[in-house]
Structure formats: C-alpha cells, structure tokens
N, C-alpha and C. Protein backbone atom coordinates (compact mmCIF):
# COMPACT_ATOMS: atom_id res chain seq x y z
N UNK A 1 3.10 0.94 -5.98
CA UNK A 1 1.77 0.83 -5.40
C UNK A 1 0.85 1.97 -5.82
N UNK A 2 1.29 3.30 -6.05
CA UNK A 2 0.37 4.19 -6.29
C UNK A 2 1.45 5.53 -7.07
N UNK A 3 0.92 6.11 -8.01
CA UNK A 3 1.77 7.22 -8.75
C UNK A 3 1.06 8.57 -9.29
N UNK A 4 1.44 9.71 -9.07
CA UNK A 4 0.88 10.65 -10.00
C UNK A 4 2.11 11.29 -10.84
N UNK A 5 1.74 11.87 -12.03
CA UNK A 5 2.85 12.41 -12.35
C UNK A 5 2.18 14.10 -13.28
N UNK A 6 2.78 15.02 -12.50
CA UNK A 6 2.17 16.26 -12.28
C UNK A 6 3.13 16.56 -13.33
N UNK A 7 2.57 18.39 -13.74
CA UNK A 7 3.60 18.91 -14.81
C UNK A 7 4.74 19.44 -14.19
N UNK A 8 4.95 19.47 -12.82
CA UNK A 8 6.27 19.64 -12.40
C UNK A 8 7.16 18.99 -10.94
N UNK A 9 6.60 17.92 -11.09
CA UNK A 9 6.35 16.93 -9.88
C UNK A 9 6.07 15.70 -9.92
N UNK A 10 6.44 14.68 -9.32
CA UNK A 10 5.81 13.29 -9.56
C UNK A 10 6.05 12.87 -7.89
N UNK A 11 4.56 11.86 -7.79
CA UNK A 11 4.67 11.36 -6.68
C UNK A 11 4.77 9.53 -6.90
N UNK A 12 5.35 9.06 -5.49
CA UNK A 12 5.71 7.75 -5.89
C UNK A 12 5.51 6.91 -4.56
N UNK A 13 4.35 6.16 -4.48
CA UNK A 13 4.14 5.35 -3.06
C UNK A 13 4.82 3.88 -3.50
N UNK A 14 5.91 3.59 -3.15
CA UNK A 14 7.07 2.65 -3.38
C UNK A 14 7.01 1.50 -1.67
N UNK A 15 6.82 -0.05 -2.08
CA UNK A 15 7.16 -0.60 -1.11
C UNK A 15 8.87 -1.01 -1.16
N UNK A 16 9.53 -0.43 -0.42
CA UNK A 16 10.97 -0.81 -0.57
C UNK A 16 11.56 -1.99 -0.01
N UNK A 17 11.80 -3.17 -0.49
CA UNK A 17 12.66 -4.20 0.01
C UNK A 17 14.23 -4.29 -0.35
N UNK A 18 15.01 -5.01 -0.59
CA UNK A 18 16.16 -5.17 -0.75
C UNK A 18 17.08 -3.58 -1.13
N UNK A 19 16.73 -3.21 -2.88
CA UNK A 19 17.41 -1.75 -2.79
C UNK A 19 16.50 -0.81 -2.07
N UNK A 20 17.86 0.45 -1.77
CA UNK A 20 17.45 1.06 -1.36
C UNK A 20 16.19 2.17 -1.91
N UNK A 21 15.99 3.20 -1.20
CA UNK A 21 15.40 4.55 -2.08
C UNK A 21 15.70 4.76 -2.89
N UNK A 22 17.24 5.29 -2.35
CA UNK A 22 17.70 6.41 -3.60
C UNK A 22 18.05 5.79 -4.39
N UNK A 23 18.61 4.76 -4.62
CA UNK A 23 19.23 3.51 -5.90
C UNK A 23 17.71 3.45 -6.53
N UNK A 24 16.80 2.95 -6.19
CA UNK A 24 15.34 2.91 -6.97
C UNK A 24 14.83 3.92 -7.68
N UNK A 25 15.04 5.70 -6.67
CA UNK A 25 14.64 6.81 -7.62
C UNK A 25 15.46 6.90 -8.48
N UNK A 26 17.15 6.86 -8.39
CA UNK A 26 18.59 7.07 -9.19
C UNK A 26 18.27 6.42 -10.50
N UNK A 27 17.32 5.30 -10.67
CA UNK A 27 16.67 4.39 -11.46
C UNK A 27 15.74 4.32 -12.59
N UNK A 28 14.93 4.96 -11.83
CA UNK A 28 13.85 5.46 -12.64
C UNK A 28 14.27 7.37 -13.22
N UNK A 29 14.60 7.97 -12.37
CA UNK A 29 15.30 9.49 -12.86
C UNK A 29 16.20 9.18 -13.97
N UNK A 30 17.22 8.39 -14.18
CA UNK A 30 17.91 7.89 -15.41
C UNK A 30 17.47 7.36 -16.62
N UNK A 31 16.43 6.41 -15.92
CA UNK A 31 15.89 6.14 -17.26
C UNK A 31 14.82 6.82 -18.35
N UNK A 32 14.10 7.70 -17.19
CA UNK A 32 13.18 8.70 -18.09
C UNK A 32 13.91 9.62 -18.58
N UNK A 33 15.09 10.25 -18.25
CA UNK A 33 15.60 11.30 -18.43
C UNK A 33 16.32 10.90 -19.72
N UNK A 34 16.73 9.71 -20.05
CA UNK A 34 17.67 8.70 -21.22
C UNK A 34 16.36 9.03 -22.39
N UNK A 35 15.49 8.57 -21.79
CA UNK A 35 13.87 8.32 -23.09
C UNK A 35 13.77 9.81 -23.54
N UNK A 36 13.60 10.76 -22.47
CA UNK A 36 13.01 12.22 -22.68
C UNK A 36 13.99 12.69 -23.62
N UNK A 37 15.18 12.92 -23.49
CA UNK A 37 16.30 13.45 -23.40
C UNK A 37 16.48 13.00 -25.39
N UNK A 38 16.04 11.81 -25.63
CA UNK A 38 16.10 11.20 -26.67
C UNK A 38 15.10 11.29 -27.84
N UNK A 39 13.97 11.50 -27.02
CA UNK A 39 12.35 11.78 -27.96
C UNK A 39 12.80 13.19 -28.43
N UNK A 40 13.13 14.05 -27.13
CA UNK A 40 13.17 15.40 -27.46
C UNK A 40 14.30 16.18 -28.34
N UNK A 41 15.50 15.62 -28.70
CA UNK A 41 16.72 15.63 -28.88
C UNK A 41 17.54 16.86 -28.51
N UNK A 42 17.07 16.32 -26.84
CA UNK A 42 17.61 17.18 -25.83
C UNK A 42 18.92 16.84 -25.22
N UNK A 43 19.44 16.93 -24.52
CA UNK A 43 21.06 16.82 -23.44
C UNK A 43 21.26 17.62 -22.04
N UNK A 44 21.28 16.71 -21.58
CA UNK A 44 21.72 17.32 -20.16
C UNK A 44 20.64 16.99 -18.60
N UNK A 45 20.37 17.93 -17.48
CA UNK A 45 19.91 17.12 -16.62
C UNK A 45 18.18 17.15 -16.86
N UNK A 46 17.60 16.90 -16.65
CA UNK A 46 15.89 17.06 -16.57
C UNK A 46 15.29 17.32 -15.24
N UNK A 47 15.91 16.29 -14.02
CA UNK A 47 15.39 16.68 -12.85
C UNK A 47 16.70 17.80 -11.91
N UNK A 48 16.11 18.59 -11.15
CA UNK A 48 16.36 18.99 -10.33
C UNK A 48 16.42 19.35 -8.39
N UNK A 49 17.28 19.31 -7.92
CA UNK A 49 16.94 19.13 -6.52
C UNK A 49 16.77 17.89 -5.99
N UNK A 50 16.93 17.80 -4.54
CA UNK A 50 17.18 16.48 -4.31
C UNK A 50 15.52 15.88 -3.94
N UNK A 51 15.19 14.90 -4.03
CA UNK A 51 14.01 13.83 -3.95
C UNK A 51 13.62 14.01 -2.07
N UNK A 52 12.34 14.06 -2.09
CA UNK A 52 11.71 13.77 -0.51
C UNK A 52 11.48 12.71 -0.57
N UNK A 53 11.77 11.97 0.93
CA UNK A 53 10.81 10.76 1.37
C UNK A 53 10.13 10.70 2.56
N UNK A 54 9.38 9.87 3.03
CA UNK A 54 8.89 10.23 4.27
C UNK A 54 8.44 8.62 4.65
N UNK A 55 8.59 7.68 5.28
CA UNK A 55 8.06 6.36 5.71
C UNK A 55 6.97 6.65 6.09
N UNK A 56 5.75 5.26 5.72
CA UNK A 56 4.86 4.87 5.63
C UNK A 56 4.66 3.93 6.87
N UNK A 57 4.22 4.01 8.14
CA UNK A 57 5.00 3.23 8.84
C UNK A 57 3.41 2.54 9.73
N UNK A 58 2.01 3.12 9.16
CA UNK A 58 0.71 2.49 9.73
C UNK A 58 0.15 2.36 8.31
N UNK A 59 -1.12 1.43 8.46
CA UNK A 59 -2.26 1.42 7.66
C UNK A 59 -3.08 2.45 7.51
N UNK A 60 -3.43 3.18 8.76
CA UNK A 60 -3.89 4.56 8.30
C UNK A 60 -3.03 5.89 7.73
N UNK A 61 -1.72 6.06 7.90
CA UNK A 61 -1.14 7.33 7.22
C UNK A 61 -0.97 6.30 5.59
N UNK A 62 -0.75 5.04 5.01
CA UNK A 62 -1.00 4.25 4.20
C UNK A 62 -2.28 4.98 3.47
N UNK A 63 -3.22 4.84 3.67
CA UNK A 63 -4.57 5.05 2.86
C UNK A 63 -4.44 6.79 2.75
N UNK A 64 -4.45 7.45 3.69
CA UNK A 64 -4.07 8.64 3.58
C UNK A 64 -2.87 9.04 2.14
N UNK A 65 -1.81 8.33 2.66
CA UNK A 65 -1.03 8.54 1.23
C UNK A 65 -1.47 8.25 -0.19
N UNK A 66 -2.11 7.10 -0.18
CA UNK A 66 -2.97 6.66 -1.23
C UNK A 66 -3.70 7.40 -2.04
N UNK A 67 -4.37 7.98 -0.77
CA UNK A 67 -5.80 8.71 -1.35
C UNK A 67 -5.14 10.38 -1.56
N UNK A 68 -4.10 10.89 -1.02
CA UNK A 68 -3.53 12.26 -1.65
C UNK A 68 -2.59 12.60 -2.81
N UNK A 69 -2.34 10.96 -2.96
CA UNK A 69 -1.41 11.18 -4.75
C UNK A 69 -2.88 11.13 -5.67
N UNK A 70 -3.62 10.18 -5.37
CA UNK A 70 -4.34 10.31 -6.33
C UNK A 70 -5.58 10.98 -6.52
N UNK A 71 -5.62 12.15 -5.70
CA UNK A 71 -5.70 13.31 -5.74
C UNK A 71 -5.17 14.33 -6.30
N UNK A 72 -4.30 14.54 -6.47
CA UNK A 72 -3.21 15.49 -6.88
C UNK A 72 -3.75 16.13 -7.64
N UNK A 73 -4.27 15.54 -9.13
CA UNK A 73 -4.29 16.21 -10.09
C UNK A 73 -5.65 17.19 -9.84
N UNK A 74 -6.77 16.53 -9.04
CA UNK A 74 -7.65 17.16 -8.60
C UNK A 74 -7.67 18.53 -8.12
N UNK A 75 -6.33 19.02 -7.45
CA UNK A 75 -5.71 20.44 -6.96
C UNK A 75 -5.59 21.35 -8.15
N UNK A 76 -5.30 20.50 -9.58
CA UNK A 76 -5.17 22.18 -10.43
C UNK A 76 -6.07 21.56 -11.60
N UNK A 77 -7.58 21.08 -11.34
CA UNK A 77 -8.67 20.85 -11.81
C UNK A 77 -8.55 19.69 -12.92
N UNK A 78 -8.05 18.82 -12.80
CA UNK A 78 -7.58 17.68 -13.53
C UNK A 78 -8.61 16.73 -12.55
N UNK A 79 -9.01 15.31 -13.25
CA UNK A 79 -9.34 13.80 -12.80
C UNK A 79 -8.53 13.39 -11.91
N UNK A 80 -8.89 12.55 -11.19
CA UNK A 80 -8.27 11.37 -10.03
C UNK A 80 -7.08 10.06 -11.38
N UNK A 81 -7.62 10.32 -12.75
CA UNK A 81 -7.65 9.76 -13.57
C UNK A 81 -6.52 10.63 -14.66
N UNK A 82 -5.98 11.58 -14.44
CA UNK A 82 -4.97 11.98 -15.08
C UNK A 82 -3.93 12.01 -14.36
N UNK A 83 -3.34 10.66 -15.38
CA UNK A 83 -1.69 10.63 -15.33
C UNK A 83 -1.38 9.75 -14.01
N UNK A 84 -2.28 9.17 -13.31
CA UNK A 84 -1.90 8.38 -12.11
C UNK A 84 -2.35 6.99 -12.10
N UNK A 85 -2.52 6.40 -11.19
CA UNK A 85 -2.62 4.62 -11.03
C UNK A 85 -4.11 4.08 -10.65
N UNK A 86 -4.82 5.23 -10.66
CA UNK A 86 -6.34 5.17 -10.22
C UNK A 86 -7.15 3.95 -10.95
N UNK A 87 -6.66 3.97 -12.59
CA UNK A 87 -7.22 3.08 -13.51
C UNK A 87 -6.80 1.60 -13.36
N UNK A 88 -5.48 1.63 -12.62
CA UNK A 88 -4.50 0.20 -12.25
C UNK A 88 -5.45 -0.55 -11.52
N UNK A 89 -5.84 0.34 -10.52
CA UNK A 89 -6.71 -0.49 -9.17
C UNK A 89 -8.11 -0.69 -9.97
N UNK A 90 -8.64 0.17 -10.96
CA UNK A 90 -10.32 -0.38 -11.35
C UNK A 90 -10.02 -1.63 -12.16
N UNK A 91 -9.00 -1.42 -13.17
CA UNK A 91 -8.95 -2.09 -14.35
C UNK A 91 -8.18 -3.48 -13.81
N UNK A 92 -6.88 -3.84 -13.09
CA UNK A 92 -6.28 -4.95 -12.65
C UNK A 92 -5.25 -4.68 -13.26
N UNK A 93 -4.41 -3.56 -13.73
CA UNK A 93 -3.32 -3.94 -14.59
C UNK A 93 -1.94 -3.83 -13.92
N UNK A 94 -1.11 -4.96 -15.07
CA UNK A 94 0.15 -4.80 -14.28
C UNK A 94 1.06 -4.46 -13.60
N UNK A 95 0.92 -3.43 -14.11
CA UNK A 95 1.77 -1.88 -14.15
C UNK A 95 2.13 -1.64 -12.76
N UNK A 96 0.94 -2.57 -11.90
CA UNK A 96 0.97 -1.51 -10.36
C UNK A 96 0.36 -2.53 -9.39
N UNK A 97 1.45 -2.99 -8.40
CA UNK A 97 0.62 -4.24 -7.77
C UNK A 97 -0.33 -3.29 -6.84
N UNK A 98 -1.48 -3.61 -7.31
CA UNK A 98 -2.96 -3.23 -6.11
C UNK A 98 -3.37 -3.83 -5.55
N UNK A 99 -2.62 -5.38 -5.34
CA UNK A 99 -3.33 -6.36 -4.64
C UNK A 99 -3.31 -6.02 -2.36
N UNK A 100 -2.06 -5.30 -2.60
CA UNK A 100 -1.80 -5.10 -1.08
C UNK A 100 -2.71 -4.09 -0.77
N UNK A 101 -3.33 -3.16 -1.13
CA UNK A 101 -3.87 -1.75 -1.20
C UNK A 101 -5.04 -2.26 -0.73
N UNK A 102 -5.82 -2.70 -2.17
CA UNK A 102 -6.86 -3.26 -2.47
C UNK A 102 -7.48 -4.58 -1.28
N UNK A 103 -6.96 -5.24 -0.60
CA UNK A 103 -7.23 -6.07 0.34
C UNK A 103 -7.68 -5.50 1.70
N UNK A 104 -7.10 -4.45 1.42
CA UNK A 104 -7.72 -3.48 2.75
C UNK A 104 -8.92 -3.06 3.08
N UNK A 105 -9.43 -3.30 2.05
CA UNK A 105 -10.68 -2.92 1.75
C UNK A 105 -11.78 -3.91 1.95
N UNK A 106 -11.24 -5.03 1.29
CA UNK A 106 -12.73 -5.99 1.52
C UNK A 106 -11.48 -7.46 0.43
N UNK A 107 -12.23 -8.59 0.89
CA UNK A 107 -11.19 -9.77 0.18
C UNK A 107 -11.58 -9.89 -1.63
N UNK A 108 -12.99 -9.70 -1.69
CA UNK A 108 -13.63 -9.71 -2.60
C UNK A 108 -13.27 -8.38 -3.26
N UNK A 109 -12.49 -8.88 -4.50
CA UNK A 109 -11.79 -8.06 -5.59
C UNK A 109 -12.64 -6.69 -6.27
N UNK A 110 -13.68 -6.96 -6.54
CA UNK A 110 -14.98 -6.05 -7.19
C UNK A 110 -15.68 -5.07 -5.89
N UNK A 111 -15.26 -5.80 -4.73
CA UNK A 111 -16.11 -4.66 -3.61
C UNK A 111 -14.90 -3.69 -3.20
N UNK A 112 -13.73 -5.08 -2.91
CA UNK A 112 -12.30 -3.89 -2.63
C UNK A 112 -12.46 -2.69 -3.82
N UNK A 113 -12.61 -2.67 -4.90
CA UNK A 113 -12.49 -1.85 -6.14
C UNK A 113 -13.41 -0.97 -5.93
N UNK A 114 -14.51 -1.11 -5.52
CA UNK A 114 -15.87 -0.41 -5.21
C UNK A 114 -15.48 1.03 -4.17
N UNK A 115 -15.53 0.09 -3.32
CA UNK A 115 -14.64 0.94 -1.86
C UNK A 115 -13.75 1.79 -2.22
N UNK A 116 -12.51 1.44 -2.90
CA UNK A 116 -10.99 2.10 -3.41
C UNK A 116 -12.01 3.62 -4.04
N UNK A 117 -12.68 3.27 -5.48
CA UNK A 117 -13.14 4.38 -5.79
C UNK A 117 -13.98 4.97 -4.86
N UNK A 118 -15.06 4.59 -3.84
CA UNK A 118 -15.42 5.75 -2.87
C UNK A 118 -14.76 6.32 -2.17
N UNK A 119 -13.37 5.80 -1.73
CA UNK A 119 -12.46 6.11 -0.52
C UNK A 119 -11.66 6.80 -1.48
N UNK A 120 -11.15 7.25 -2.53
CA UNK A 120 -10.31 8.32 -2.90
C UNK A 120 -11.20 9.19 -3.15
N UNK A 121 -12.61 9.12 -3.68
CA UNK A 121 -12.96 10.41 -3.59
C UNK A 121 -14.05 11.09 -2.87
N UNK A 122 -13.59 10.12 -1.51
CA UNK A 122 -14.07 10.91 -0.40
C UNK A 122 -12.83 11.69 0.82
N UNK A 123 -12.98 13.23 0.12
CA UNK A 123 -12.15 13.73 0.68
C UNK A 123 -12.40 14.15 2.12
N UNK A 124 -11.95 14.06 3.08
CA UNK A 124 -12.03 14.70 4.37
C UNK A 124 -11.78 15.95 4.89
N UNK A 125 -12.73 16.80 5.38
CA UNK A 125 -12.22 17.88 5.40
C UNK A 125 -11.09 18.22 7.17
N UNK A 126 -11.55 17.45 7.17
CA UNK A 126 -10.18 17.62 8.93
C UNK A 126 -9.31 15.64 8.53
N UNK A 127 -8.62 15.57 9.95
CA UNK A 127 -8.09 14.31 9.28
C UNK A 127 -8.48 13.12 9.24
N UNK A 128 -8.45 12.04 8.43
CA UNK A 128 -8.56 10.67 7.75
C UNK A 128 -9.31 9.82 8.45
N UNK A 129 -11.19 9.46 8.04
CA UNK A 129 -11.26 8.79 8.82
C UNK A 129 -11.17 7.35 7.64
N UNK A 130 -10.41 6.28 7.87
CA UNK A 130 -10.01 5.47 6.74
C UNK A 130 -10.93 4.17 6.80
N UNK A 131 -11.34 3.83 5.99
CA UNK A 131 -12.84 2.52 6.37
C UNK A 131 -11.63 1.19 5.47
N UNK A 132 -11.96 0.04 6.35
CA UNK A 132 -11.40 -0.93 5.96
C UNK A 132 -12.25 -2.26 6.04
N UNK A 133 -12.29 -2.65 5.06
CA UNK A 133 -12.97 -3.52 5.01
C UNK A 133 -14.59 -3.33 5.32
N UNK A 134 -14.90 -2.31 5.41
CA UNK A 134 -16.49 -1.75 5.66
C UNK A 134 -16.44 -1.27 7.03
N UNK A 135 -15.31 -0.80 7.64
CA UNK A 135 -14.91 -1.00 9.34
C UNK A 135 -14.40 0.62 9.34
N UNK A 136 -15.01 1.61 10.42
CA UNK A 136 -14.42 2.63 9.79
C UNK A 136 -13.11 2.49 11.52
N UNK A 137 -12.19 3.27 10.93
CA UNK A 137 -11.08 3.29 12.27
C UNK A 137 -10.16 2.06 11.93
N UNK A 138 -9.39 1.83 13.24
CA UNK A 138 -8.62 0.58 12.87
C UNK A 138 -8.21 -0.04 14.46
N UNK A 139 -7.47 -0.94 14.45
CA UNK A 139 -6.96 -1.60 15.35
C UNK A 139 -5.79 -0.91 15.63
N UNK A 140 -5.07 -0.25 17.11
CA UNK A 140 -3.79 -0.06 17.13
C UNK A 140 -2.99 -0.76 17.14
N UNK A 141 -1.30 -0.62 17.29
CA UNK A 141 -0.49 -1.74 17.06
C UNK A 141 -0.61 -1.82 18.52
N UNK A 142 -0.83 -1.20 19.44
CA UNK A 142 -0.87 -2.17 21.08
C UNK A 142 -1.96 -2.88 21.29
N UNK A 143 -2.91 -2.55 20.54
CA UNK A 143 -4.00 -3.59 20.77
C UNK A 143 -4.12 -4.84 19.63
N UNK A 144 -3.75 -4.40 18.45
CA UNK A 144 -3.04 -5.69 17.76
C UNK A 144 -2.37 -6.34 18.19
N UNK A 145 -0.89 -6.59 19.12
CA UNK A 145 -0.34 -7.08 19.70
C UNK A 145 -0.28 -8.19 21.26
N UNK A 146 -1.73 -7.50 21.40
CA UNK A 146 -2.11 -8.46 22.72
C UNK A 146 -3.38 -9.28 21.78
N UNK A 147 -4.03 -8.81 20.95
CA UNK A 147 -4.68 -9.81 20.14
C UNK A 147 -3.94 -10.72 19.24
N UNK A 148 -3.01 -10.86 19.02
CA UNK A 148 -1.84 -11.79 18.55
C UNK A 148 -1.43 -12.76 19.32
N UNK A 149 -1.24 -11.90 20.54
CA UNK A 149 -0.99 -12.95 21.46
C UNK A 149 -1.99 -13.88 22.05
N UNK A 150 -3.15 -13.09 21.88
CA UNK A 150 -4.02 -13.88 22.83
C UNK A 150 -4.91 -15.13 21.84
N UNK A 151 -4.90 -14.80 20.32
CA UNK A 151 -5.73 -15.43 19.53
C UNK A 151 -4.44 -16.46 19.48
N UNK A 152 -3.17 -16.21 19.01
CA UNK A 152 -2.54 -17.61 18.55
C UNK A 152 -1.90 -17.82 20.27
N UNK A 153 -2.28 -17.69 20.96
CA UNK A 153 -1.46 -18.20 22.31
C UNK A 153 -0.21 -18.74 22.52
N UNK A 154 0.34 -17.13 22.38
CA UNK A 154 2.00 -17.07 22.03
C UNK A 154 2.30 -16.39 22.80
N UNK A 155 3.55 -16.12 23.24
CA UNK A 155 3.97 -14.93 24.45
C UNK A 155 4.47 -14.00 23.83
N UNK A 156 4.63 -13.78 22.26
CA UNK A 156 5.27 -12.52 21.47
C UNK A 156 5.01 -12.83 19.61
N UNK A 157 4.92 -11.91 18.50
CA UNK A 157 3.99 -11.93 17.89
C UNK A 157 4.92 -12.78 17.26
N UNK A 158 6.28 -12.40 17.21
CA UNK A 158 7.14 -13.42 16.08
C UNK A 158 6.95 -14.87 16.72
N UNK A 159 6.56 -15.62 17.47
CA UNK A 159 6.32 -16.63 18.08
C UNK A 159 5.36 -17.55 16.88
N UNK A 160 4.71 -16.61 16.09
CA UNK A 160 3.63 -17.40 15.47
C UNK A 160 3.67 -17.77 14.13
N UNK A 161 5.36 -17.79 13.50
CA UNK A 161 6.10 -18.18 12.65
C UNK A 161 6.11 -19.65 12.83
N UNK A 162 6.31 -20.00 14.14
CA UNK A 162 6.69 -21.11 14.80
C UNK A 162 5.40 -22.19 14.97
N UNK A 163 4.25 -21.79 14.43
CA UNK A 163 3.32 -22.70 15.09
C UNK A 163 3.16 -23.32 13.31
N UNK A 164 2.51 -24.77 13.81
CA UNK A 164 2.34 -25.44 12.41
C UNK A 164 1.31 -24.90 11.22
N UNK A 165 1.81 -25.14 10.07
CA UNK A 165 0.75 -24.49 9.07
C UNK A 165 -0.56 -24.12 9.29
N UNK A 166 -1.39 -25.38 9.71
CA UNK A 166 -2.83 -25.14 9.66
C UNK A 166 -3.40 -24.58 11.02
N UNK A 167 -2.40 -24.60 12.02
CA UNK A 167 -2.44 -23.61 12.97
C UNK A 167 -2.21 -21.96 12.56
N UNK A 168 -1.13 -21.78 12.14
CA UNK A 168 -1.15 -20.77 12.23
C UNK A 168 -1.99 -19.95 10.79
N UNK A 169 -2.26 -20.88 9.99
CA UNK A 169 -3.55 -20.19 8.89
C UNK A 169 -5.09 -19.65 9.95
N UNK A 170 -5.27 -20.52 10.45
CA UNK A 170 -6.42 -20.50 11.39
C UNK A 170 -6.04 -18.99 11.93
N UNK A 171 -4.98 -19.22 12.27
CA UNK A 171 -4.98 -17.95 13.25
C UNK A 171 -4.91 -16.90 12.98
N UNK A 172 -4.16 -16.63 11.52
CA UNK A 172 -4.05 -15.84 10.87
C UNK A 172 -5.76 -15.27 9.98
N UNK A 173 -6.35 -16.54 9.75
CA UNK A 173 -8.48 -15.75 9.56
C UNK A 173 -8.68 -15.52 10.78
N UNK A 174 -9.12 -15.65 11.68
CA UNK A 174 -9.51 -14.96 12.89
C UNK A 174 -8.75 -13.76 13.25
N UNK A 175 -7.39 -13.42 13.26
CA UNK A 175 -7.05 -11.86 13.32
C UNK A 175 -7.47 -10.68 12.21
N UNK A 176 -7.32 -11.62 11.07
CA UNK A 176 -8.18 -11.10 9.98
C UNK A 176 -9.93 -10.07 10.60
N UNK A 177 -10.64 -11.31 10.97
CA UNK A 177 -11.63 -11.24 11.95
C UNK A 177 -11.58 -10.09 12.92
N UNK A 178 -10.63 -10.64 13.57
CA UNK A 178 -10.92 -9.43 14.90
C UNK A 178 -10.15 -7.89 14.51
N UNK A 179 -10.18 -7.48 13.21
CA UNK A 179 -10.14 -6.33 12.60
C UNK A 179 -8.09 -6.10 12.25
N UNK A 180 -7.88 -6.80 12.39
CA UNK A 180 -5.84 -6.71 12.01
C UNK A 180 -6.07 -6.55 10.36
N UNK A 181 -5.27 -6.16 9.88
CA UNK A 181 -5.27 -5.58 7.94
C UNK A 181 -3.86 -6.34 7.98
N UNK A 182 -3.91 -6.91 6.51
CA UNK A 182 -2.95 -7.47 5.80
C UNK A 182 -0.94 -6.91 6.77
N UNK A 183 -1.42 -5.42 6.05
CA UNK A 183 -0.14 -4.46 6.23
C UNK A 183 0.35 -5.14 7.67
N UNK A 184 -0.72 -4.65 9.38
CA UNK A 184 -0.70 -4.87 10.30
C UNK A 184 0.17 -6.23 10.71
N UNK A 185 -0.43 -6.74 10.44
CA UNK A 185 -0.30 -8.67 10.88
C UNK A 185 1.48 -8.58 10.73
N UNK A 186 1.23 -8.48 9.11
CA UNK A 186 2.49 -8.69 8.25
C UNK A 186 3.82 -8.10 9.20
N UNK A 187 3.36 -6.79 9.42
CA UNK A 187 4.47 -5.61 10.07
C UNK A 187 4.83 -6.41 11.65
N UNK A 188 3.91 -6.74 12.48
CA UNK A 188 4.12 -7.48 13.92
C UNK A 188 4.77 -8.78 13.85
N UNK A 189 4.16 -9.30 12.71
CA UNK A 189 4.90 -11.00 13.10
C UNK A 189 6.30 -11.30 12.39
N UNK A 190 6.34 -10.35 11.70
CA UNK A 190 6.82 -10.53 10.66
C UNK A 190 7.00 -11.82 9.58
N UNK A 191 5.87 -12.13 9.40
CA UNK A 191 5.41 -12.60 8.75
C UNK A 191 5.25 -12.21 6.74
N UNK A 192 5.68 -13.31 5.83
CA UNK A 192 5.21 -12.68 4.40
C UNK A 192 4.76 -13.86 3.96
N UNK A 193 5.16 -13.74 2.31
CA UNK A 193 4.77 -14.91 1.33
C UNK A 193 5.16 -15.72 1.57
N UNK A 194 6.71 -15.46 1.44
CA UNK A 194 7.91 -16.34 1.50
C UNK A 194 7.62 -17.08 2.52
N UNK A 195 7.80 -16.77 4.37
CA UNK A 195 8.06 -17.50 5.32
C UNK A 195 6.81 -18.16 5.55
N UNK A 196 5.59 -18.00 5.28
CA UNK A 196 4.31 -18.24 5.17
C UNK A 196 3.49 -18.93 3.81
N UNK A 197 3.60 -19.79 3.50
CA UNK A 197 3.50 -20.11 1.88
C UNK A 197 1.85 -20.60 1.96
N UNK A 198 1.87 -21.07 3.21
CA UNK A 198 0.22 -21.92 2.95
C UNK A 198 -0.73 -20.68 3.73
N UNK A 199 -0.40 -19.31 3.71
CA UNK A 199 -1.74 -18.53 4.43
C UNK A 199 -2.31 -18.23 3.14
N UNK A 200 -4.10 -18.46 3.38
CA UNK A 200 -4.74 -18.29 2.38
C UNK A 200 -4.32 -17.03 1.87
N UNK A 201 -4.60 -16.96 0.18
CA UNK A 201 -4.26 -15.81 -0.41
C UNK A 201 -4.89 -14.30 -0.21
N UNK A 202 -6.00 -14.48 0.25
CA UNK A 202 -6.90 -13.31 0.59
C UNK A 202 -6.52 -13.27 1.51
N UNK A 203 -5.79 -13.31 2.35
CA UNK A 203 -5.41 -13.01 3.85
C UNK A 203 -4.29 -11.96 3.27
N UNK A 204 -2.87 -13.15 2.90
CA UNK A 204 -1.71 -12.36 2.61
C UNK A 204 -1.57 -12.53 0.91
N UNK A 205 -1.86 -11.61 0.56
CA UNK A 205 -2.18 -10.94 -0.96
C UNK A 205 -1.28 -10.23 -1.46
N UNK A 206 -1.06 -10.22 -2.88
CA UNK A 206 0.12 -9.79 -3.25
C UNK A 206 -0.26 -8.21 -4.18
C-alpha cells in the first residue's frame, strides 16, 4: 500500500492476509539481498537486526501512517517523491494497490488523487487532523456501529452479510453517506470482495 526506502531503512505499509509478517518480510529481505548481493558481487547478510511492526488498527492512525512514510525522505531534505510510492497513487501504477487508500478520499479517482497530494503534504504540526472524503475528522467505531445497526436494521453489524444483495448494496451507499470509510464498514461487518460481490465498486474498492 505505501513504501519508502531510505539509505538505511525502509518502510513498508503492508495489508496482511493469509501469510504472515514475518514470512512476507523473510520474503522480500531474501530476495533483495539474492539481487544486491549479486549486482554487487557481494556475500553474506545485508540486513541487520530484527524488523518492527506495529498494527494499523483505525482509518485515522491509517492516513497518519500513510502520510509519514511518505514523508520520510522529506526529514533529510529529499522529495515526497524519492524512492517511495507517492508517484503509484498520482500515476495509477501497478506496483502498489492505491485503490483502498485512495477511496478515502473522495470515489472520483482524479479528486481522490488531488486530495492524496494535499493530504501528504500537509504536515501537522500537533496530531492528525485527517480529511476524508472532503470531511475533516471521522466517524468512531461506537458510533459506526449503532449506525450499522440502525441504517441496515440489524441487531449486530455481521448481521448485514445476511440481508439480500440489493438490500444490503443500498445499505452499504447510505453508510458510505452517513460518513463510514471503506476500511471502517469493511473492519465491523466483516464484510469484503469476496463475501460481497455485487457492492458497487466505489464503495468496496480494491
């Protein structure tokens, strides 16, 4: 989702499903170290010390993370634009799904993009106030949760797996509406692509 890669450091905003962390970093540390190790006609380890992680576990510490990798380089007078994923989200490229990021912002691809570049380089000087969708703040998950309930008229959020397609699409634009973000919805109902196939795509975006 988002990367910098510093001259003695790399950062890595990773959505993790099936493998784990460390099998994913064990992954990528092997394989650059195989390439480096080979360009350079070097031998032996490249990285050192063991890897941090830290869960991502709201939409706002989310944008926050976002917006401080790709920053980084900005700290020892470098671009938003050296060596990180900044160009992924203007340009559309493969390399880096921005579609989950980018939806946060606005549905419309060119304004989400608009936004993305004002919102990384608008730095805050105390903490994060994060604008979504043109909305500054957010919905909490306790008040997301009784708006779940109360918009699809369910007694609990996983309940709304259960209601028929064009019901629960409906219901799913109107939480949209009453300020819930992609991430949000997704995280309460548990709800995705898979179990959800007919929610419009600008809702649940890849």
């Amino acid at each position: 989702m988002a990367y910098s890669l510093m001259g003695n450091h790399i950062h890595f905003l990773i959505k993790v499903k099936e493998a784990g962390l460390s099998l994913i970093k064990k992954k990528l540390a092997l394989s650059y170290s195989h390439w480096f190790n080979a360009k350079y006609d070097r031998s032996g380890y490249l990285f050192q010390g063991r890897f941090k992680s830290e869960p991502v576990e709201d939409d706002a510490y989310f944008l926050t993370v976002l917006r401080y990798i790709h920053n980084n380089p900005v700290e020892v007078g470098e671009s938003v634009r050296h060596w990180t994923s900044y160009d992924a989200y203007l340009d559309g490229s493969s390399l880096v799904d921005t579609g989950f990021a980018l939806a946060m912002f606005d549905d419309d691809k060119n304004k989400a993009r608009a936004l993305f570049s004002e919102f990384i380089g608008a730095l805050p000087e105390k903490g994060p106030e994060v604008r979504l969708g043109g909305r500054k703040g957010r919905v909490s998950d306790g008040e997301a949760i009784e708006i779940i309930k109360r918009v699809g008229g369910i007694a609990s959020c996983n309940k709304l797996a259960d209601l028929d397609k064009e019901r629960r699409n409906q219901v799913l634009v109107d939480l949209k509406k009453a300020g819930l973000t992609v991430w949000q919805t997704a995280r309460l109902t548990g709800l995705n692509r898979g179990m959800a196939p007919g929610v419009p795509s600008a809702f649940l975006s890849q």
